[in-house]
Every structure is written in structure tokens, then in C-alpha cells.
N, C-alpha and C. Protein backbone atom coordinates (compact mmCIF):
# COMPACT_ATOMS: atom_id res chain seq x y z
N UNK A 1 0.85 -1.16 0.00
CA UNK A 1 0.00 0.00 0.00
C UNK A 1 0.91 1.23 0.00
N UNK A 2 0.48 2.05 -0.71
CA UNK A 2 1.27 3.58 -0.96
C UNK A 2 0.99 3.81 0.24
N UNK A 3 2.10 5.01 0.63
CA UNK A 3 2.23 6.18 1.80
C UNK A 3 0.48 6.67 1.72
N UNK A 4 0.61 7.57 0.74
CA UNK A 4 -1.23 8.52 0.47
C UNK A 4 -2.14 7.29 0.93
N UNK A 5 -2.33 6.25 0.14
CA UNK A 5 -3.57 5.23 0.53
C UNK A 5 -3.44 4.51 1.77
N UNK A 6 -2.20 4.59 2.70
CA UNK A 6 -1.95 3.87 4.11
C UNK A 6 -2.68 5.01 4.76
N UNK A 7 -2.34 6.60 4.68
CA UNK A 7 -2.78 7.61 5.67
C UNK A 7 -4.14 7.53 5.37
N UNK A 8 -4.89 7.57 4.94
CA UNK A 8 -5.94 7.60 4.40
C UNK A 8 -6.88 6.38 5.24
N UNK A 9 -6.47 5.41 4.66
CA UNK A 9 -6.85 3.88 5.48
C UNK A 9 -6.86 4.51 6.93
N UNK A 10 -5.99 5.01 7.84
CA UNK A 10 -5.36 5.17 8.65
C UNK A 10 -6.68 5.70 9.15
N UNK A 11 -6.99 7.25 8.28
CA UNK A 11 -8.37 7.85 8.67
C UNK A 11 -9.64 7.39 8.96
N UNK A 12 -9.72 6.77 7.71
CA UNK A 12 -10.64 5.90 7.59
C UNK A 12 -11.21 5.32 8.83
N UNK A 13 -10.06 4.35 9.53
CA UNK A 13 -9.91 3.25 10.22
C UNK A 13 -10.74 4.39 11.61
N UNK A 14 -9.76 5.30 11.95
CA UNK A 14 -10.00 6.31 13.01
C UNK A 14 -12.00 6.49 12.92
N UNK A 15 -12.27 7.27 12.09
CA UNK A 15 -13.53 7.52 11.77
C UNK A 15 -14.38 6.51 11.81
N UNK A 16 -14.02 5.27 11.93
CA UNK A 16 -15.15 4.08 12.30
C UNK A 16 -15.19 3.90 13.79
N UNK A 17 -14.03 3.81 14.18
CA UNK A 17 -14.07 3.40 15.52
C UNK A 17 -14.48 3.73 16.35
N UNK A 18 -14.95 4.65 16.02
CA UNK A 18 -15.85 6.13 17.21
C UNK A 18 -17.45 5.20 16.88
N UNK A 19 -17.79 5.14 18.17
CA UNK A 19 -19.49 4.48 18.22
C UNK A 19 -20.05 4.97 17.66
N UNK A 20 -20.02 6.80 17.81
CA UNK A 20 -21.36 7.02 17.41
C UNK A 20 -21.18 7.43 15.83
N UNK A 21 -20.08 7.57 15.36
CA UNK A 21 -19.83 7.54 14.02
C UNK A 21 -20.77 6.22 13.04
N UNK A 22 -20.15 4.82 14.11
CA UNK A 22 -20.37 4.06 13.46
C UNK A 22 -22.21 3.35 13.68
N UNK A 23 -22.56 4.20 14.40
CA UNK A 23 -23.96 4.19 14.43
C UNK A 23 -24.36 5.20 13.30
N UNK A 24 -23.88 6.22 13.24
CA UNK A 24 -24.44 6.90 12.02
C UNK A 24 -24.29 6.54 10.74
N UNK A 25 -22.91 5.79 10.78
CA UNK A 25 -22.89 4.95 9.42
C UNK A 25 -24.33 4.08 8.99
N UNK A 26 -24.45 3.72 9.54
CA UNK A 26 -25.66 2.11 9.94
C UNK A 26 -26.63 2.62 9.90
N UNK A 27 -26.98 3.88 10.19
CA UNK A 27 -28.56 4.19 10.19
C UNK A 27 -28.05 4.72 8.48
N UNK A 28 -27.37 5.36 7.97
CA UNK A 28 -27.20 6.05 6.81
C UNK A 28 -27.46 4.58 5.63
N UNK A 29 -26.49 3.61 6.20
CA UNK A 29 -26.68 2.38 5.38
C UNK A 29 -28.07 1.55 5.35
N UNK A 30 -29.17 2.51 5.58
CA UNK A 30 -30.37 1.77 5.35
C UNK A 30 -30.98 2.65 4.49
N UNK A 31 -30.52 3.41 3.91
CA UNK A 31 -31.10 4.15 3.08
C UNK A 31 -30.59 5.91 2.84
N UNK A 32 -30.91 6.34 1.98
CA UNK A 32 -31.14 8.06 2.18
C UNK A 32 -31.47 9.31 3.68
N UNK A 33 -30.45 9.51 4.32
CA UNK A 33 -31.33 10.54 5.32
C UNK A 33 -31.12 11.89 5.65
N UNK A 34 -32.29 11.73 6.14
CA UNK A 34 -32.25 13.59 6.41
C UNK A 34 -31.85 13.56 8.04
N UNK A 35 -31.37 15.48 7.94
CA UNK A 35 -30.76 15.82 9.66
C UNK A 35 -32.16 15.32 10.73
N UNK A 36 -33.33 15.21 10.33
CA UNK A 36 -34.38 14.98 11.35
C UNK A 36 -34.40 13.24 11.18
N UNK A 37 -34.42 12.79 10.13
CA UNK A 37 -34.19 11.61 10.52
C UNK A 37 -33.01 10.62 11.15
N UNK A 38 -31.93 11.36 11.27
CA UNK A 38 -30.75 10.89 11.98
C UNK A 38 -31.30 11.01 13.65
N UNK A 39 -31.44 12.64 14.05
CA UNK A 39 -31.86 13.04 15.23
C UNK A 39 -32.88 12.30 16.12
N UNK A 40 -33.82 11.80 14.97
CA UNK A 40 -35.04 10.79 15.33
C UNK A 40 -34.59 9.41 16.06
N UNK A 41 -33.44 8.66 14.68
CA UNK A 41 -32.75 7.42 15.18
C UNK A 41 -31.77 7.44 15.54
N UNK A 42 -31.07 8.50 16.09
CA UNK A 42 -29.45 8.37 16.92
C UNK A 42 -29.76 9.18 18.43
N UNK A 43 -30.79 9.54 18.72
CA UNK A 43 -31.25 10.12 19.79
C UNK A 43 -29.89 11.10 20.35
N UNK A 44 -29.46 11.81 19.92
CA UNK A 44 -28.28 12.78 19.54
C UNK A 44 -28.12 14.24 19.04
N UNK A 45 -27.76 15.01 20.29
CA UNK A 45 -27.98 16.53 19.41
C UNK A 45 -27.92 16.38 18.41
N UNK A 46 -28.29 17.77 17.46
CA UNK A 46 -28.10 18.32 16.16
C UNK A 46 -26.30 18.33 15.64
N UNK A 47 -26.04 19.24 16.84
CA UNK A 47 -24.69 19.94 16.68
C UNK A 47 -23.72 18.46 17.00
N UNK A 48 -23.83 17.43 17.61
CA UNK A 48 -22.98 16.68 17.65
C UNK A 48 -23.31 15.62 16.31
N UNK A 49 -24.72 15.00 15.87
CA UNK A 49 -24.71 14.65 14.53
C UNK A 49 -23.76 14.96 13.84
N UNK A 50 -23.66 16.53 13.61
CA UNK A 50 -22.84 17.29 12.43
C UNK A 50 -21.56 17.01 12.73
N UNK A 51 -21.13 17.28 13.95
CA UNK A 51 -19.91 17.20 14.06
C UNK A 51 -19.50 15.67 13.64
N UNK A 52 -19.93 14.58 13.72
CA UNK A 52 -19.79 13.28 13.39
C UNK A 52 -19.88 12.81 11.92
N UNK A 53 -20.90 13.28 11.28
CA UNK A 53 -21.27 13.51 9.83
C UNK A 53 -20.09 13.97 9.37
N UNK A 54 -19.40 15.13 9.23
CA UNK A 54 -18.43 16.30 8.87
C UNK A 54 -16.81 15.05 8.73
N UNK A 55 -16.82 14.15 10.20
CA UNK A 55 -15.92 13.18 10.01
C UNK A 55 -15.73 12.42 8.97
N UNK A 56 -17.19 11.65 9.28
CA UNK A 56 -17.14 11.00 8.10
C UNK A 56 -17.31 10.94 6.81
N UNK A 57 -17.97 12.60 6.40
CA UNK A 57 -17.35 13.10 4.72
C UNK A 57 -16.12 13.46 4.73
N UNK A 58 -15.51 13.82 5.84
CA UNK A 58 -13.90 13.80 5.36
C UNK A 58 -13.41 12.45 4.97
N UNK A 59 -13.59 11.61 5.76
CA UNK A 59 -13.04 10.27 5.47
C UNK A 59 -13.93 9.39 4.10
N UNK A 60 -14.63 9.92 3.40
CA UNK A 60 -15.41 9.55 2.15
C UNK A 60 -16.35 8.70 2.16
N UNK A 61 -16.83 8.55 3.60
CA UNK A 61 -17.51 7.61 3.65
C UNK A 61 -19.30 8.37 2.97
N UNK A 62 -19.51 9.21 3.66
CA UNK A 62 -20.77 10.24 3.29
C UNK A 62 -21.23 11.08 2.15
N UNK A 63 -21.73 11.20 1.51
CA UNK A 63 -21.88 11.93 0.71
C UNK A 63 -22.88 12.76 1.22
N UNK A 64 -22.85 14.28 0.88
CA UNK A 64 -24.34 15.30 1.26
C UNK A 64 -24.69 15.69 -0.27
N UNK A 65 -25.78 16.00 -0.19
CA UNK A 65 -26.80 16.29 -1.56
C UNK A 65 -28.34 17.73 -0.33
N UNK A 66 -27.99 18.31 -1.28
CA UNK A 66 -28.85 19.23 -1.12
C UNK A 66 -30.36 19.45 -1.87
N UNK A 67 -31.47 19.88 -0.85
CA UNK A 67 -32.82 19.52 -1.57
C UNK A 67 -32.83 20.47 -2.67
N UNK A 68 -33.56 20.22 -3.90
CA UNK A 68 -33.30 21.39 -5.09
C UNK A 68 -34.44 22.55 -4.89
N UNK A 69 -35.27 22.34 -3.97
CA UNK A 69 -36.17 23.32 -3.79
C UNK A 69 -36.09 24.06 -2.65
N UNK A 70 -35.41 23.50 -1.59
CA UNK A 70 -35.35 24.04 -0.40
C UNK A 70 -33.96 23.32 0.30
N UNK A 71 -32.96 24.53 -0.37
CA UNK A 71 -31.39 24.17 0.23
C UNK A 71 -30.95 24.24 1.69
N UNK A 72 -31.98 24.03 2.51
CA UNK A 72 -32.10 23.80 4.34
C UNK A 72 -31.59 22.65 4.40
N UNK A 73 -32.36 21.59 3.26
CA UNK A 73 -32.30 20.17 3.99
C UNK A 73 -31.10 19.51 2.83
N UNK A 74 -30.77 18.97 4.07
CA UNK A 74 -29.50 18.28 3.54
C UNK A 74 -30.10 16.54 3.58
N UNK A 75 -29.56 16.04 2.81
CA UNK A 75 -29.87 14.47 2.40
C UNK A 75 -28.65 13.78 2.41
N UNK A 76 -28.16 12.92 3.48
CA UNK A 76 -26.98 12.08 3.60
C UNK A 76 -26.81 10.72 2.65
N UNK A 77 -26.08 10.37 2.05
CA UNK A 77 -25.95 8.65 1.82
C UNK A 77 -24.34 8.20 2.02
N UNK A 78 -24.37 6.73 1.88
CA UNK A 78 -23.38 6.40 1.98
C UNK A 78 -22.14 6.60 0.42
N UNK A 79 -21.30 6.72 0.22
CA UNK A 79 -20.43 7.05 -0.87
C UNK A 79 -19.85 5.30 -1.32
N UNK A 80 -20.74 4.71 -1.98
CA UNK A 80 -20.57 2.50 -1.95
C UNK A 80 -18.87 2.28 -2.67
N UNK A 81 -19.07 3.67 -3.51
CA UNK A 81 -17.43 3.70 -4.11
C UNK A 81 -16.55 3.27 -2.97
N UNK A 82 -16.66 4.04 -1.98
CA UNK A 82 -15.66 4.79 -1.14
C UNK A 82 -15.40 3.42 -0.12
N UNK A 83 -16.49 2.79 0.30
CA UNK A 83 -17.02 2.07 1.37
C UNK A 83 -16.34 0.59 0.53
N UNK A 84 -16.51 0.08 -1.11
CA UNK A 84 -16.03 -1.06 -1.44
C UNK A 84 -14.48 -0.61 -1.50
N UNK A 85 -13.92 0.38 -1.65
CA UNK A 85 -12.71 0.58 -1.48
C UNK A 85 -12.29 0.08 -0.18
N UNK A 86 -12.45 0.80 1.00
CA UNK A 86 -12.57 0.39 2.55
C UNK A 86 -12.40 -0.36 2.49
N UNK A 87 -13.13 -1.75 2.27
CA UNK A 87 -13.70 -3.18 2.51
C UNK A 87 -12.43 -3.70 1.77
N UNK A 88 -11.85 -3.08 0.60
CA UNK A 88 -11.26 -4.31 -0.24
C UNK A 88 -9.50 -3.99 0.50
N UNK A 89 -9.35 -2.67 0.77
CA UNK A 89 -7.77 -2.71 1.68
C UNK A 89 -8.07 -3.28 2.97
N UNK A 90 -9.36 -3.27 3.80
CA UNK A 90 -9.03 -3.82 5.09
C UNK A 90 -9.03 -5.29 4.98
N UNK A 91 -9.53 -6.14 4.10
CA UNK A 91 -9.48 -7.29 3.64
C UNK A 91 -8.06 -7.73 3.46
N UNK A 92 -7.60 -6.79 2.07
CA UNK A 92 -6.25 -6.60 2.12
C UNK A 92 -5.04 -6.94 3.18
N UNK A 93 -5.18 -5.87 4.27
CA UNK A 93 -4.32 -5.98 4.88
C UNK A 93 -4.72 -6.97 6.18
N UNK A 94 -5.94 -7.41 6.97
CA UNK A 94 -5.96 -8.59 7.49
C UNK A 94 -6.17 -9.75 6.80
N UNK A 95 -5.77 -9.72 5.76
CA UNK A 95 -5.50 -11.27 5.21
C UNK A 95 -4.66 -12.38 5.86
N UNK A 96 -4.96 -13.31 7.06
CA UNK A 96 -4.20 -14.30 7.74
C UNK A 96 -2.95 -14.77 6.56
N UNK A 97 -3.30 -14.54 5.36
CA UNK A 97 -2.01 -15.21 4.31
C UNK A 97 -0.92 -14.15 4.53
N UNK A 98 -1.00 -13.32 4.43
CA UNK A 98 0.05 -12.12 4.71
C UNK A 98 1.23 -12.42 5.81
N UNK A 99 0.59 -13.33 6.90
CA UNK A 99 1.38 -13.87 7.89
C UNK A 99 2.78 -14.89 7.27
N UNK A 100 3.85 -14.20 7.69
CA UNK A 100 4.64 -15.52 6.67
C UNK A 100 5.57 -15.70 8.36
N UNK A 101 6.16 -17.43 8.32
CA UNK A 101 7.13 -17.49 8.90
C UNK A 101 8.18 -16.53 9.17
N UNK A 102 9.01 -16.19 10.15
CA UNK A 102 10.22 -15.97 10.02
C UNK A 102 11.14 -16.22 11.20
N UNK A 103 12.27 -16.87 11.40
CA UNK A 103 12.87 -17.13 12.24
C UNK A 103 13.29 -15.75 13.00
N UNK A 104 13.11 -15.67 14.26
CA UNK A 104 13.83 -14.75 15.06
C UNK A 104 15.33 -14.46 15.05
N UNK A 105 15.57 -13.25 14.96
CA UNK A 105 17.13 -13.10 14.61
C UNK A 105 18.05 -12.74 16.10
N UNK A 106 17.10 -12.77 16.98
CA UNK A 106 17.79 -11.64 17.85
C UNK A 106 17.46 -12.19 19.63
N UNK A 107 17.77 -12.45 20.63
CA UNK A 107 17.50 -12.63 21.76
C UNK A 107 17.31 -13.83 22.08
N UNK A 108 17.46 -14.40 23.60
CA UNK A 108 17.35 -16.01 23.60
C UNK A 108 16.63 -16.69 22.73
N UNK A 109 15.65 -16.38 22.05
CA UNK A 109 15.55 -17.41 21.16
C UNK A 109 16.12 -17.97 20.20
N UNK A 110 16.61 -16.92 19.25
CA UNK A 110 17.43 -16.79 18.58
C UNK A 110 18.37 -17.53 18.51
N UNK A 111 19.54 -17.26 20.00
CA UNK A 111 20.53 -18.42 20.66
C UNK A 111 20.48 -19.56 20.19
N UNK A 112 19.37 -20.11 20.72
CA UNK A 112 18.96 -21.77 21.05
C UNK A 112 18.27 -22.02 19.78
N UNK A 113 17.88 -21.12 18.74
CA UNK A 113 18.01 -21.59 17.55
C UNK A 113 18.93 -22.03 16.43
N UNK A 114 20.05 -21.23 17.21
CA UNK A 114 21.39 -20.84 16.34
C UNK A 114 21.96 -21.99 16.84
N UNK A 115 22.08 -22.68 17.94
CA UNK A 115 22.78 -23.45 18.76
C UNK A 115 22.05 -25.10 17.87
N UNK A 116 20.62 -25.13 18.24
CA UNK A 116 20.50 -26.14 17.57
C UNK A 116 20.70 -26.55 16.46
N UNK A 117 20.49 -25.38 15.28
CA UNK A 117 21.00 -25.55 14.08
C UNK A 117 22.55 -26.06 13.63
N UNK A 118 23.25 -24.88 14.37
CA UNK A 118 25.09 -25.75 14.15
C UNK A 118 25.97 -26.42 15.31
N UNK A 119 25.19 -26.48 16.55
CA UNK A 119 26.03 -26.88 17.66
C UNK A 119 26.65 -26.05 18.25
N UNK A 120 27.31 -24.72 17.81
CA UNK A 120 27.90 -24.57 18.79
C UNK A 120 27.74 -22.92 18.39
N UNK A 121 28.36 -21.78 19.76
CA UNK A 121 28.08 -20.55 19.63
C UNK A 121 29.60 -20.11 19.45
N UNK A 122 29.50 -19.19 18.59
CA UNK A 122 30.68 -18.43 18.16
C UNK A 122 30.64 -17.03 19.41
N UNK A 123 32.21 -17.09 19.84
CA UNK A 123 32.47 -15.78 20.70
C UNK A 123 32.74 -14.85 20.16
């Protein structure tokens, strides 16, 4: 993974881990919503919604869309681009295959590896 797409991940990662982020994700992932319908199902100020929302359009998870008749109401969804991206580096990087052997180089173990392998320790 590039430097840019590790920091990023990095964000990403940050911006989920927060509960109530990731409750707002979840209510957003059932559909289209508005600021009264978040308020309704996250039982959560206004001003802290936003502040949580605001996270997670930084981190690309959100998209906002504005009503065309009445630019008050804002309409949230999820960004599925953004979100199968997510899904396919965190997959990525906890992949159990990624795990490879490697012998320890350094500290008693090491020793008694080195020892069993040739018999004997060099001074």
C-alpha cells in the first residue's frame, strides 16, 4: 500500500471506531437521510450529529446532496465507491495469508536456535 492510501486507510480506520460515528454509518446504510431523521434514530444533538457527519465526509464515507427546492435540507448517503474501497484494503491488509514465517534473529531465542542448528556458539 502507498504512503497517500496507508494515511488515508489510517483515517478511515480512526472515523469508524468512534461508536457514534459508526452508528451513524448504519442508520445512513439503510437508506437516504435527512438531519431529522438521523436526530429521530441516533437520539443525539443536532450539533454533535454534524460534528460526526463532517468526520465521516472527510473520510469519504458520506456523501451530502442538497434539496433542489429548499437548500435547508440536507440528504446524507453512503459514498458505496468509497465504502467497497474500505472493505477491499481492510481485507487486504488482514489477510491471515500475509502472515509468513520468520525465524527470530535476535534474543534467547534466537541463541537456542542458532545453537540447535550448528552446535555450537561463536564468541
Amino acid at each position: 500500500m502507498e504512503k497517500k492510501q496507508y494515511q488515508k486507510f489510517i483515517e478511515q480506520l480512526k472515523a469508524v471506531a468512534e461508536p457514534n460515528r459508526l452508528k451513524i454509518l448504519d442508520v445512513i446504510m439503510s437508506g437516504i437521510q435527512c438531519n431529522c431523521n438521523l436526530g429521530d434514530s441516533l437520539d443525539m444533538k443536532p450539533n454533535l450529529i454534524s460534528h460526526h457527519i463532517s468526520i465521516l465526509q472527510d473520510a469519504g464515507f458520506i456523501s451530502l446532496g442538497r434539496d433542489p427546492v429548499d437548500a435547508r435540507w440536507v440528504y446524507y448517503s453512503v459514498n458505496k465507491t468509497e465504502l467497497e474501497e474500505f472493505n477491499r484494503l481492510l481485507g487486504e491488509f488482514f489477510n491471515a495469508n500475509r502472515v509468513k514465517p520468520r525465524m527470530t534473529q535476535c534474543g534467547p531465542l534466537a541463541r537456542g536456535l542458532f545453537i540447535d542448528r550448528i552446535g555450537v556458539i561463536s564468541k
